[in-house]
Every structure is written in structure tokens, then in C-alpha cells.
N, C-alpha and C. Protein backbone atom coordinates (compact mmCIF):
# COMPACT_ATOMS: atom_id res chain seq x y z
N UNK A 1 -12.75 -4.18 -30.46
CA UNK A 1 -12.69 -2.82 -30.94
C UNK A 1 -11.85 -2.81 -32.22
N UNK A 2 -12.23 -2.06 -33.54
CA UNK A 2 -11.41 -1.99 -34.42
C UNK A 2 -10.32 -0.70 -34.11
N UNK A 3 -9.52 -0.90 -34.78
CA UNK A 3 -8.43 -0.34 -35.03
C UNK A 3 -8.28 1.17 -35.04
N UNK A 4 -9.48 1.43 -35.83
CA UNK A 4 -9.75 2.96 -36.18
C UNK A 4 -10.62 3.29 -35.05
N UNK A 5 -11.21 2.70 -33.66
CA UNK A 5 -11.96 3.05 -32.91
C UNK A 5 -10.71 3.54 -31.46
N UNK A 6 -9.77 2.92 -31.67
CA UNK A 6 -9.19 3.25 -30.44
C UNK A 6 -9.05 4.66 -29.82
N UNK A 7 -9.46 5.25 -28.22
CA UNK A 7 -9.05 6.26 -28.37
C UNK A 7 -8.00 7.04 -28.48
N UNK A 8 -8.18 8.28 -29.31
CA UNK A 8 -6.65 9.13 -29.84
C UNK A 8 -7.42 10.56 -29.05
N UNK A 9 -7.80 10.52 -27.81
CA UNK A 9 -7.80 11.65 -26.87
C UNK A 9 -6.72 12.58 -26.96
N UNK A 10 -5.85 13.49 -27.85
CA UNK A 10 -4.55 14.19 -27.36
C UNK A 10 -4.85 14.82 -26.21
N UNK A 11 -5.89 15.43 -25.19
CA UNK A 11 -5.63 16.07 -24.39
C UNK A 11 -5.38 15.44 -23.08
N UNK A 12 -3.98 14.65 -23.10
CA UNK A 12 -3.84 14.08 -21.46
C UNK A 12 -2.58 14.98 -21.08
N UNK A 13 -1.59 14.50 -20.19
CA UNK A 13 -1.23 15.25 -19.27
C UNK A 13 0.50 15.13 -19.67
N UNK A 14 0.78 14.03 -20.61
CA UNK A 14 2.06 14.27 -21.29
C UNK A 14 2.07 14.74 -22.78
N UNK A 15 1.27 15.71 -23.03
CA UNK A 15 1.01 16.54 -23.96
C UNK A 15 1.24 15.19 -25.65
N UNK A 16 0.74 14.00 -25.29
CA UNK A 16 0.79 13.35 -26.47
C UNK A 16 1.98 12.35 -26.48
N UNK A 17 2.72 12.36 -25.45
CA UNK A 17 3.76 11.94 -25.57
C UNK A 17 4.62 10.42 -25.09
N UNK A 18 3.04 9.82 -24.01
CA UNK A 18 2.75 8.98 -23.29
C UNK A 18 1.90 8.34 -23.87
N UNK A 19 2.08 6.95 -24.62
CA UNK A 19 1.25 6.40 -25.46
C UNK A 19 1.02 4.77 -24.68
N UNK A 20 -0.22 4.31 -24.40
CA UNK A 20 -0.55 3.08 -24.20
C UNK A 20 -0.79 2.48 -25.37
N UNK A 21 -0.15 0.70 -25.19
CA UNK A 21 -0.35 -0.28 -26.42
C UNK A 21 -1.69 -1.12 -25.73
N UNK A 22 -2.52 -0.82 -27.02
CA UNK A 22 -3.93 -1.49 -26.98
C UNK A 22 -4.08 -2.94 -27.79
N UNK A 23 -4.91 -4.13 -28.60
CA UNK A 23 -5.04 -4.51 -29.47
C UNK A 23 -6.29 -4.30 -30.05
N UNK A 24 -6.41 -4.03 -30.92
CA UNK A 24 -7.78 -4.10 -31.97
C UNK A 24 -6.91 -5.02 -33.04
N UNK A 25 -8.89 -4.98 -34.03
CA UNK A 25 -8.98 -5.53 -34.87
C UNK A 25 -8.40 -4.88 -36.19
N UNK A 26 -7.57 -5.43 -37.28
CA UNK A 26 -7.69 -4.81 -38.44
C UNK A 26 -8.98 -5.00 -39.37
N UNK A 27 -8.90 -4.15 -40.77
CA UNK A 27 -9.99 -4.48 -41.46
C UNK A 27 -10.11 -6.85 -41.78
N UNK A 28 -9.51 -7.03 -42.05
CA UNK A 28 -9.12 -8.71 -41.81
C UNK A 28 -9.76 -9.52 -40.79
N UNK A 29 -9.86 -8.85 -39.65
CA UNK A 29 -10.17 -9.44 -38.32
C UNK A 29 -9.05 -9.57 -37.42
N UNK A 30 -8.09 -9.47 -37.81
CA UNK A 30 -6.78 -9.78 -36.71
C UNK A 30 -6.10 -8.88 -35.82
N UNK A 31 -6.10 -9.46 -34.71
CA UNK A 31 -5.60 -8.62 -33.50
C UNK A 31 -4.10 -7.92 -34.41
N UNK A 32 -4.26 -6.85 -34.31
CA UNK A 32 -2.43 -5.80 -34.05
C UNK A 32 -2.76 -4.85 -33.16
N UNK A 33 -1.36 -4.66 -32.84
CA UNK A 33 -0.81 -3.78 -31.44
C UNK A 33 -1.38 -2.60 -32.33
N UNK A 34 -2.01 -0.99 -31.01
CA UNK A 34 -2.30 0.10 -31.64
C UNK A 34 -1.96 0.80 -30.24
N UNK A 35 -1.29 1.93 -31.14
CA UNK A 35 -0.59 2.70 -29.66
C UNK A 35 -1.84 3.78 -29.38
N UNK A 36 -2.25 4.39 -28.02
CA UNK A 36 -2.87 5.66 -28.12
C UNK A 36 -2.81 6.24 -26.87
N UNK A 37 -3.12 7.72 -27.21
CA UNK A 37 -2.68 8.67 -26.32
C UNK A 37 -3.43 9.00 -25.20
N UNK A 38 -4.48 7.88 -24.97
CA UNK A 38 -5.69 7.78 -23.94
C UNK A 38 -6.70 8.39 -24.56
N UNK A 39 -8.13 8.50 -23.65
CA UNK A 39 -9.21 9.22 -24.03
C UNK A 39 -9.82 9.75 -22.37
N UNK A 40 -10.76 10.76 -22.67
CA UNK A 40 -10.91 11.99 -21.55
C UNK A 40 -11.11 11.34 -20.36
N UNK A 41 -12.28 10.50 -20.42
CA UNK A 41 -12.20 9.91 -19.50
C UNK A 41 -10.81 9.67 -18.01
N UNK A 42 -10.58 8.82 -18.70
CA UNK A 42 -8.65 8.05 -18.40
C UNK A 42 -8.15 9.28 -17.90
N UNK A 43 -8.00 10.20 -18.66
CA UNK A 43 -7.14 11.58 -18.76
C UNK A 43 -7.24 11.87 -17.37
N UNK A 44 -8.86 12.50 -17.18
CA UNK A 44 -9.11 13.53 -16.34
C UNK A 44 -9.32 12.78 -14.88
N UNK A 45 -8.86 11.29 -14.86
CA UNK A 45 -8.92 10.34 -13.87
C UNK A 45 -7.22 10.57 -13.27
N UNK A 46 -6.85 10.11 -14.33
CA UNK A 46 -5.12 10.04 -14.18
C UNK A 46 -4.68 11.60 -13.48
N UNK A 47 -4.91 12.75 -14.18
CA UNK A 47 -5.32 14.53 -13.80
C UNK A 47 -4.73 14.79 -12.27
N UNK A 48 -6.40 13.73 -11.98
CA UNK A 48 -6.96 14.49 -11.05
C UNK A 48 -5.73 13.57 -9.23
N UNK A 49 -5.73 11.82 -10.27
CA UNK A 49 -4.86 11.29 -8.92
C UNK A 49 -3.46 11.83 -8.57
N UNK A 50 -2.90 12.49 -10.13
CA UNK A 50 -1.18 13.20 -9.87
C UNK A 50 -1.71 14.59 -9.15
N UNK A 51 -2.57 15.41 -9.24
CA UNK A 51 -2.53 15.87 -8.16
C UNK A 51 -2.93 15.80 -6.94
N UNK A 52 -3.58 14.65 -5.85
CA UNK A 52 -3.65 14.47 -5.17
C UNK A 52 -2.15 14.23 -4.80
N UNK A 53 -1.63 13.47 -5.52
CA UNK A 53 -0.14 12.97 -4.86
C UNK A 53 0.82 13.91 -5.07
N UNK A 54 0.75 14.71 -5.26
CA UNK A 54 1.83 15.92 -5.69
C UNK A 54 1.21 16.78 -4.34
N UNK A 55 -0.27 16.91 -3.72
CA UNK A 55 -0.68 18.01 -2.72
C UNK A 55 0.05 16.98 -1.71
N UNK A 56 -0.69 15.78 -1.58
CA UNK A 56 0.37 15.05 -0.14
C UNK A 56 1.97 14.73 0.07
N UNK A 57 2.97 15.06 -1.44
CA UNK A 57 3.84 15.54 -1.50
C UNK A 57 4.47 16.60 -0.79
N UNK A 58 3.66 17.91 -0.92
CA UNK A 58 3.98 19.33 -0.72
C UNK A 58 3.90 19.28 0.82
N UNK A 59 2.52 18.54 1.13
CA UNK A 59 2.12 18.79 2.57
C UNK A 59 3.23 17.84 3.61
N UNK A 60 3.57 16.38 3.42
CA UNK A 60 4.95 16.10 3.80
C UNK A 60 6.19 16.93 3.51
N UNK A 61 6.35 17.73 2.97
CA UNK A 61 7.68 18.45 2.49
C UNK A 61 7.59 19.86 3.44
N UNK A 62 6.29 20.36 3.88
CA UNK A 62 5.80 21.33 4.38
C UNK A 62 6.45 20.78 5.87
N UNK A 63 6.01 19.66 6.07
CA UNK A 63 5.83 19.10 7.71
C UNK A 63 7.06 18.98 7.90
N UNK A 64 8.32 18.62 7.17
CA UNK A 64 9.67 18.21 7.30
C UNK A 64 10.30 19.69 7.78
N UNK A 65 9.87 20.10 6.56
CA UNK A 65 10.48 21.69 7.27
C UNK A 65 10.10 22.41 8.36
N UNK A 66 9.32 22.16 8.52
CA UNK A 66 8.62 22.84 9.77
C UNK A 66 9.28 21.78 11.20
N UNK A 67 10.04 20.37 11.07
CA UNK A 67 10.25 20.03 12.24
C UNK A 67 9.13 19.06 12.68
N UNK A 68 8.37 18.63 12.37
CA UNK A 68 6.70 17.93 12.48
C UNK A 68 7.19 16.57 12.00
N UNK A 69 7.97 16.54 10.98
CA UNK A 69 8.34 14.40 11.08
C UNK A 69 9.78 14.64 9.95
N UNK A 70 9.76 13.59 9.53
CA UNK A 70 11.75 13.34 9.75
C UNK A 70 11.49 13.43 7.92
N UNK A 71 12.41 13.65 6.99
CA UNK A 71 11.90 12.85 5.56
C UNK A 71 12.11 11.82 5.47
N UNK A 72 11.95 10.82 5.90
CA UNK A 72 11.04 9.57 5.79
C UNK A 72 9.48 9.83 5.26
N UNK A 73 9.06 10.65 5.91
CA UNK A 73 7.96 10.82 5.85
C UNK A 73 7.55 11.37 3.95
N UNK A 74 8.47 12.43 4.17
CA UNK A 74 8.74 13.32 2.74
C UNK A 74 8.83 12.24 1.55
N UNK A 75 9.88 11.42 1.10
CA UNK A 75 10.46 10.45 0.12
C UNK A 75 9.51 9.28 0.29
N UNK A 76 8.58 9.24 1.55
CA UNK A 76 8.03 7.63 1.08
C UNK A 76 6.78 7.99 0.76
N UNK A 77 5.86 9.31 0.39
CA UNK A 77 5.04 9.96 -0.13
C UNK A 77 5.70 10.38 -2.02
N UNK A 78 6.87 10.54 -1.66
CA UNK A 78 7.27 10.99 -3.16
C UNK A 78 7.52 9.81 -4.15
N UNK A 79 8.22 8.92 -3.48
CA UNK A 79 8.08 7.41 -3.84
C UNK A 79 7.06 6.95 -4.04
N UNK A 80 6.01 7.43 -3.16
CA UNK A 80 4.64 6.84 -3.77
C UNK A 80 4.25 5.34 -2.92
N UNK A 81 4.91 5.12 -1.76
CA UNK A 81 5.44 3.98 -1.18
C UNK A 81 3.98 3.83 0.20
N UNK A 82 3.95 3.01 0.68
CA UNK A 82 3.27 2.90 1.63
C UNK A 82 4.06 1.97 2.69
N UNK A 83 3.44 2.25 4.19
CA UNK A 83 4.38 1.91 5.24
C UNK A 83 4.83 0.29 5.10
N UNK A 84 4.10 -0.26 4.74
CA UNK A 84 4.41 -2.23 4.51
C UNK A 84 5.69 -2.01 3.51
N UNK A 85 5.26 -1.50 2.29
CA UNK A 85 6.32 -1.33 1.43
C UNK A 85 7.66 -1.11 1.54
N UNK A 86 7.70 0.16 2.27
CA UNK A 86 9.08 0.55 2.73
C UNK A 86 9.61 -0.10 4.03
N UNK A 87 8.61 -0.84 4.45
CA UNK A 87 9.49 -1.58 6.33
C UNK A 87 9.59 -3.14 5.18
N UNK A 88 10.01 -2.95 4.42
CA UNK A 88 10.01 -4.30 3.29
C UNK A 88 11.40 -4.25 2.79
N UNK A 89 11.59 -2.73 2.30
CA UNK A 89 12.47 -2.42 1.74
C UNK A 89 13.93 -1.97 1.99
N UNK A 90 13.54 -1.64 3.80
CA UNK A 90 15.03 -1.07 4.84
C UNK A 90 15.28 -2.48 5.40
N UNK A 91 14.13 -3.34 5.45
CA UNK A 91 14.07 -4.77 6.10
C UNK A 91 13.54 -4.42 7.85
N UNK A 92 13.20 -3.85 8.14
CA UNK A 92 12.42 -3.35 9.52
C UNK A 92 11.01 -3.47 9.61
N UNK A 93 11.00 -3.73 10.70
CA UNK A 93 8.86 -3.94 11.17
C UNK A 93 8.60 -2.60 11.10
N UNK A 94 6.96 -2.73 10.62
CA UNK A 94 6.32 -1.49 10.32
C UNK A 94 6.82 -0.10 11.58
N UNK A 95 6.14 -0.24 12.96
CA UNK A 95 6.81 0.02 14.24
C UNK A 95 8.20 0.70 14.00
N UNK A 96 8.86 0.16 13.72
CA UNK A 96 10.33 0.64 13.78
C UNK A 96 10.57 1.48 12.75
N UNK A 97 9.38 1.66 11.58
CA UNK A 97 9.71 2.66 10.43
C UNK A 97 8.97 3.87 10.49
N UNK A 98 7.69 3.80 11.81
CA UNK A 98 6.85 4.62 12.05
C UNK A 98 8.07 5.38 12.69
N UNK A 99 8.68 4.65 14.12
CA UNK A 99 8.91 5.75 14.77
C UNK A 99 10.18 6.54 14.08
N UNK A 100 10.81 5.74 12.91
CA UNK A 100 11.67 6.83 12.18
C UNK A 100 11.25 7.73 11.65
N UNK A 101 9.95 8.24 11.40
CA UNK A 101 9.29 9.34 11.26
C UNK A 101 9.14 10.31 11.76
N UNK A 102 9.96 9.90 13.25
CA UNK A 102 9.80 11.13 13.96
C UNK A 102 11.32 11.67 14.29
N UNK A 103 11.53 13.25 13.85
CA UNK A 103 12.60 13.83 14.03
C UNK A 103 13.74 13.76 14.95
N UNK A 104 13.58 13.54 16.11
CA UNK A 104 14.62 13.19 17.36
C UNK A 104 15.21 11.84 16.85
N UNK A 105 14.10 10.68 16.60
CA UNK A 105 14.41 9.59 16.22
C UNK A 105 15.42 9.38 15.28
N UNK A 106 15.24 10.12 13.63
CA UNK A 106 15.51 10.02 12.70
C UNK A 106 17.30 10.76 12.98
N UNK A 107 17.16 11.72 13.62
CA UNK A 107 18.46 12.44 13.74
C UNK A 107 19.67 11.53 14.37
N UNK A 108 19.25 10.57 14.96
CA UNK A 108 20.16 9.64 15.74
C UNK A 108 20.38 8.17 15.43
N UNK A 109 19.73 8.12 13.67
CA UNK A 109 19.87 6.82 12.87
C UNK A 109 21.34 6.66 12.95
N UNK A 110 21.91 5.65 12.73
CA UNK A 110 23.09 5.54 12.04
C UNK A 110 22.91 5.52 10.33
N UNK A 111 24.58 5.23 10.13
CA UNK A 111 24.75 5.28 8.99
C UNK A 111 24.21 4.09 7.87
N UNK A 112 24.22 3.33 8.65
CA UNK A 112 24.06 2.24 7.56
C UNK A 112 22.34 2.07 7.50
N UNK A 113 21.51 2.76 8.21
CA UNK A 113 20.32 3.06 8.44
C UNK A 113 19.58 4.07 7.04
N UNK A 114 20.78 4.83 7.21
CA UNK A 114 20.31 5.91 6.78
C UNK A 114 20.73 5.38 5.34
N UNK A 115 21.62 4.16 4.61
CA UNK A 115 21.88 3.97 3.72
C UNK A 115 20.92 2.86 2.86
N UNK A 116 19.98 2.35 3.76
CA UNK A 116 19.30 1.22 3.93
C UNK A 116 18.07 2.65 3.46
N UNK A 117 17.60 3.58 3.54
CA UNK A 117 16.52 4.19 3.28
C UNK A 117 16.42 5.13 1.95
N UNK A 118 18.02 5.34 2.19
CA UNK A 118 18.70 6.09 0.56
C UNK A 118 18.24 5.06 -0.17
N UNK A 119 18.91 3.65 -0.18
CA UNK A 119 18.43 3.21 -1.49
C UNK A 119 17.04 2.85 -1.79
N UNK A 120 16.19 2.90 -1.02
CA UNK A 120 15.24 2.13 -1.06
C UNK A 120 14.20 3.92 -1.66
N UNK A 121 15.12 4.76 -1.55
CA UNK A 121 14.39 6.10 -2.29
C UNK A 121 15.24 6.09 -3.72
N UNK A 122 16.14 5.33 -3.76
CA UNK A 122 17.18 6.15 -5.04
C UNK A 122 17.62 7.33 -4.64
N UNK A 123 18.02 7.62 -3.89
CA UNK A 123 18.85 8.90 -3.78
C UNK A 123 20.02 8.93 -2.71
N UNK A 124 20.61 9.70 -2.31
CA UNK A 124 21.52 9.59 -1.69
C UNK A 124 21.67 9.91 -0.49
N UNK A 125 22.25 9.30 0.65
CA UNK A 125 21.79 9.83 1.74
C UNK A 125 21.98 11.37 2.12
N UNK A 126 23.11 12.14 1.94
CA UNK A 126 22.92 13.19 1.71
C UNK A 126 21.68 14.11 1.52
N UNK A 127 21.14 13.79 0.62
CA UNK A 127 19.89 13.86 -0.23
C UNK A 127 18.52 13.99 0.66
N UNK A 128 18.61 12.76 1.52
CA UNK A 128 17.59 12.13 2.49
C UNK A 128 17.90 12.95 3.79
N UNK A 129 19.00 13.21 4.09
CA UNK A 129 19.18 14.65 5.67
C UNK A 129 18.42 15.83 4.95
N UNK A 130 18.82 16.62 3.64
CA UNK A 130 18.79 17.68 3.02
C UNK A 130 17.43 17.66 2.32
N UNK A 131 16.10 18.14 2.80
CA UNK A 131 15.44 18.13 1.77
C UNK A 131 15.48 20.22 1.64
N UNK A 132 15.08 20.04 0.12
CA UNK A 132 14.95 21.94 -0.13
C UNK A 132 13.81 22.43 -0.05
């Protein structure tokens, strides 16, 4: 692809501000780096997956409050994490991270449990009792 072909789509979802490095050709023939702001395609792909993950966001954040599962559930959806991932990351079998999902369970973690799941969200445990 030359240089001047790359797409310069402005309409994606960080209003221009989120630039991927491509290589094309110059007029010469030689590969250089070319930054661009995606094209529609990409865009309305990328669109459509942040809101899927922002609705299964809401709907874990919904369930926490309501008493229905622990935030575990909440932060490893917001994280973006999946169950292998995070029983990777507290160092626990899958099993043992399921059933921290569930509220009775989760309320009777200890501390160093609950510090083992803070970091593995970045946040603080505080943070991880308290969702708003």
C-alpha cells in the first residue's frame, strides 16, 4: 500500500485521537512508518465490541447490587479478564474463583485474599467490597 492510500477514516471512537502505526510505501519504494486514525470498517467493528463490553459491564454491576454474585464478578468483566486468566492471577484453580463469585462466599474471604484480587484488578481492596 502506498503511503497516500492508508486509511485516514476520522470517524472512530477516540474522536481522532487514537492513531495506529501502519507501513507503506513512499513515492521511492521504501517502507516508512504512517500513523492513521483507522477506516469505517475497523471503526464500526471496534463500536460495536466496546459496547458489548460496557452492556456486560453494567449487567455484572447490576447483579452485584442486587446481591446475585460478589464483584469478582463486576471487575473481572471490567478488566476484561476471563475465568483462566484471573484463577492465574490470585494463583487459585478455576473452582475456587467460581465459587468466589458467590456473595456469602466472597463476604468471608480473608484479607490477604481479598488483596490477591485487588491487585490483580488495580484497585484497592476497599474499592473491590465498595462497588457504586
Amino acid at each position: 500500500m502506498k503511503k497516500e492510500e492508508v486509511p485516514q477514516d476520522g470517524d472512530n471512537m477516540h474522536e481522532g485521537t487514537f492513531k495506529q502505526l501502519f507501513y507503506a510505501t513512499d513515492n521511492a519504494g521504501q517502507y516508512v512508518p504512517v500513523t492513521s486514525v483507522g477506516w469505517e470498517p475497523e471503526n464500526v467493528a471496534m463500536k460495536q465490541a466496546w459496547e458489548e463490553i460496557n452492556e456486560r459491564v453494567e449487567k455484572a454491576r447490576a447483579q452485584v447490587l442486587a446481591g446475585e454474585v460478589s464483584p469478582v464478578v463486576y471487575y473481572m468483566e471490567k478488566t476484561i479478564m476471563d475465568l483462566p486468566l484471573l484463577a492465574s492471577y490470585v494463583g487459585k484453580f478455576q473452582w475456587q474463583v467460581k465459587r468466589h463469585m458467590k456473595p456469602a462466599v466472597f463476604n468471608k474471604l480473608n484479607d490477604k485474599m481479598l488483596r490477591k484480587y485487588a491487585a490483580a484488578f488495580k484497585i484497592s481492596v476497599q474499592e473491590l467490597k465498595n462497588i457504586r
